[in-house]
Protein backbone atom coordinates (compact mmCIF):
# COMPACT_ATOMS: atom_id res chain seq x y z
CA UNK A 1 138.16 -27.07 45.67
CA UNK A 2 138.09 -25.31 48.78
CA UNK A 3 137.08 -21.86 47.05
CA UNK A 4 134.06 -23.62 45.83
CA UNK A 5 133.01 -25.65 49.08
CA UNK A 6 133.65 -21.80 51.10
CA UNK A 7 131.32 -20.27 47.97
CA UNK A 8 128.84 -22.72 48.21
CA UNK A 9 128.60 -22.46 52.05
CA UNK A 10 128.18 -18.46 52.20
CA UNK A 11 124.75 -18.84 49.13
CA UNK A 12 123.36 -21.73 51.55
CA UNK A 13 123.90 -18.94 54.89
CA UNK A 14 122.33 -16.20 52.58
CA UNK A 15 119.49 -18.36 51.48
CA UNK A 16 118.47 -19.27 55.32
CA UNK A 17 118.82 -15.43 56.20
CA UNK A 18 116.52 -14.23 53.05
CA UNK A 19 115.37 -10.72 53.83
CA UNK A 20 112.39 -9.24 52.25
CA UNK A 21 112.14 -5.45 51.04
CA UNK A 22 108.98 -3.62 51.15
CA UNK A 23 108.71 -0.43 49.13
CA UNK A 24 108.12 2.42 51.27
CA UNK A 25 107.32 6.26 50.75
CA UNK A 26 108.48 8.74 52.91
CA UNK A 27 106.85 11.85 53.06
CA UNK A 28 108.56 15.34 55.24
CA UNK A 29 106.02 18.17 55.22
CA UNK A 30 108.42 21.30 55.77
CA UNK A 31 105.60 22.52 58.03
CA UNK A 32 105.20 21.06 61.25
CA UNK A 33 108.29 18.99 60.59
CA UNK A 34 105.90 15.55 60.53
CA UNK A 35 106.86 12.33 58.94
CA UNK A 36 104.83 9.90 57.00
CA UNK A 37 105.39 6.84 55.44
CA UNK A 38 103.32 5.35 53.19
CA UNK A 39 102.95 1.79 50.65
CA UNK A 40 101.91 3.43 47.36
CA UNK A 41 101.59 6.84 45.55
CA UNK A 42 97.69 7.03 46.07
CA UNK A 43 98.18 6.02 49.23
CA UNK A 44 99.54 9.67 50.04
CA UNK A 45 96.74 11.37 48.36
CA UNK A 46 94.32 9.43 50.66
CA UNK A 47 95.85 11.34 53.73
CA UNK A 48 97.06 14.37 52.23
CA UNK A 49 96.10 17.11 49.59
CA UNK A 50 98.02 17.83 46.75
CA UNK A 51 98.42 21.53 48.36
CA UNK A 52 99.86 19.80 51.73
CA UNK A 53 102.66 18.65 49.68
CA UNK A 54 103.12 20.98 47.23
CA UNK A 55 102.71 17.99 44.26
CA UNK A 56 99.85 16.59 41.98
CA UNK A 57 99.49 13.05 42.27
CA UNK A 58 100.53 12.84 38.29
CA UNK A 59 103.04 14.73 38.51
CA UNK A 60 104.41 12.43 41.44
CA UNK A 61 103.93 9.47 39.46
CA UNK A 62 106.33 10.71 36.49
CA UNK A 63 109.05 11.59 38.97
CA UNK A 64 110.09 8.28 39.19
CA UNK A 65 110.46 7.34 42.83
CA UNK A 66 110.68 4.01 42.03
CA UNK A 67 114.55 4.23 41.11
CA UNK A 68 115.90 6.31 44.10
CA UNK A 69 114.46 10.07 43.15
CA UNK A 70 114.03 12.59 45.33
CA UNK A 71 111.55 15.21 45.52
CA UNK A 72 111.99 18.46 47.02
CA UNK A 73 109.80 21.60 47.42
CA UNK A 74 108.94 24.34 49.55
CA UNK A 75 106.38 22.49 51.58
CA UNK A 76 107.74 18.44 51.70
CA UNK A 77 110.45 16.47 50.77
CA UNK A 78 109.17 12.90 49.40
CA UNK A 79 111.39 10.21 48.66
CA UNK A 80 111.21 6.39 48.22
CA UNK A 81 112.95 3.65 50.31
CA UNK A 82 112.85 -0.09 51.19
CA UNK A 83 112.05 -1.09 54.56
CA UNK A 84 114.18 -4.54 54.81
CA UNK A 85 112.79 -7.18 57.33
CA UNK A 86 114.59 -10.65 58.03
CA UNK A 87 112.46 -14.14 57.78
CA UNK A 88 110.91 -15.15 60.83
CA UNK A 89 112.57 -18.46 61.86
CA UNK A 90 110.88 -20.50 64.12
């Protein structure tokens, strides 16, 4: 019984502490060594050219950032991420 009451207690603690993931893209330009992050795919294209990066927007898109890939070139190194925030308690 105790197991239970101690399991029961740690899913109430992790259900006031809920922290919420946003998916972020973080782009490395080789050149210039500048960092940018970024909520979307065409979000990157608004800012930069496919020539910046070294990538066509399509070809991004098939990579599949979405489950943890990576992808490096000669002029950036682009990879997805979570940015993890805690609730706001007031």
């Amino acid at each position: 019984m105790l197991k239970i009451s101690y399991i029961i207690s740690i899913f109430v603690y992790l259900q006031t502490k809920k922290t919420y993931m946003t998916k972020v893209i973080h782009v490395q330009l080789m050149k210039g060594r500048k960092n940018y992050y970024f909520g979307s795919i065409p979000a990157i294209y608004s800012i930069l050219t496919a020539e910046e990066i070294g990538i066509k927007q399509s070809s991004l898109e098939r990579v599949g950032l979405s489950k943890g890939g990576v992808v490096l070139n000669k002029k950036a190194c682009i990879r997805a991420g979570e940015l993890i925030r805690s609730k706001v308690t007031k």
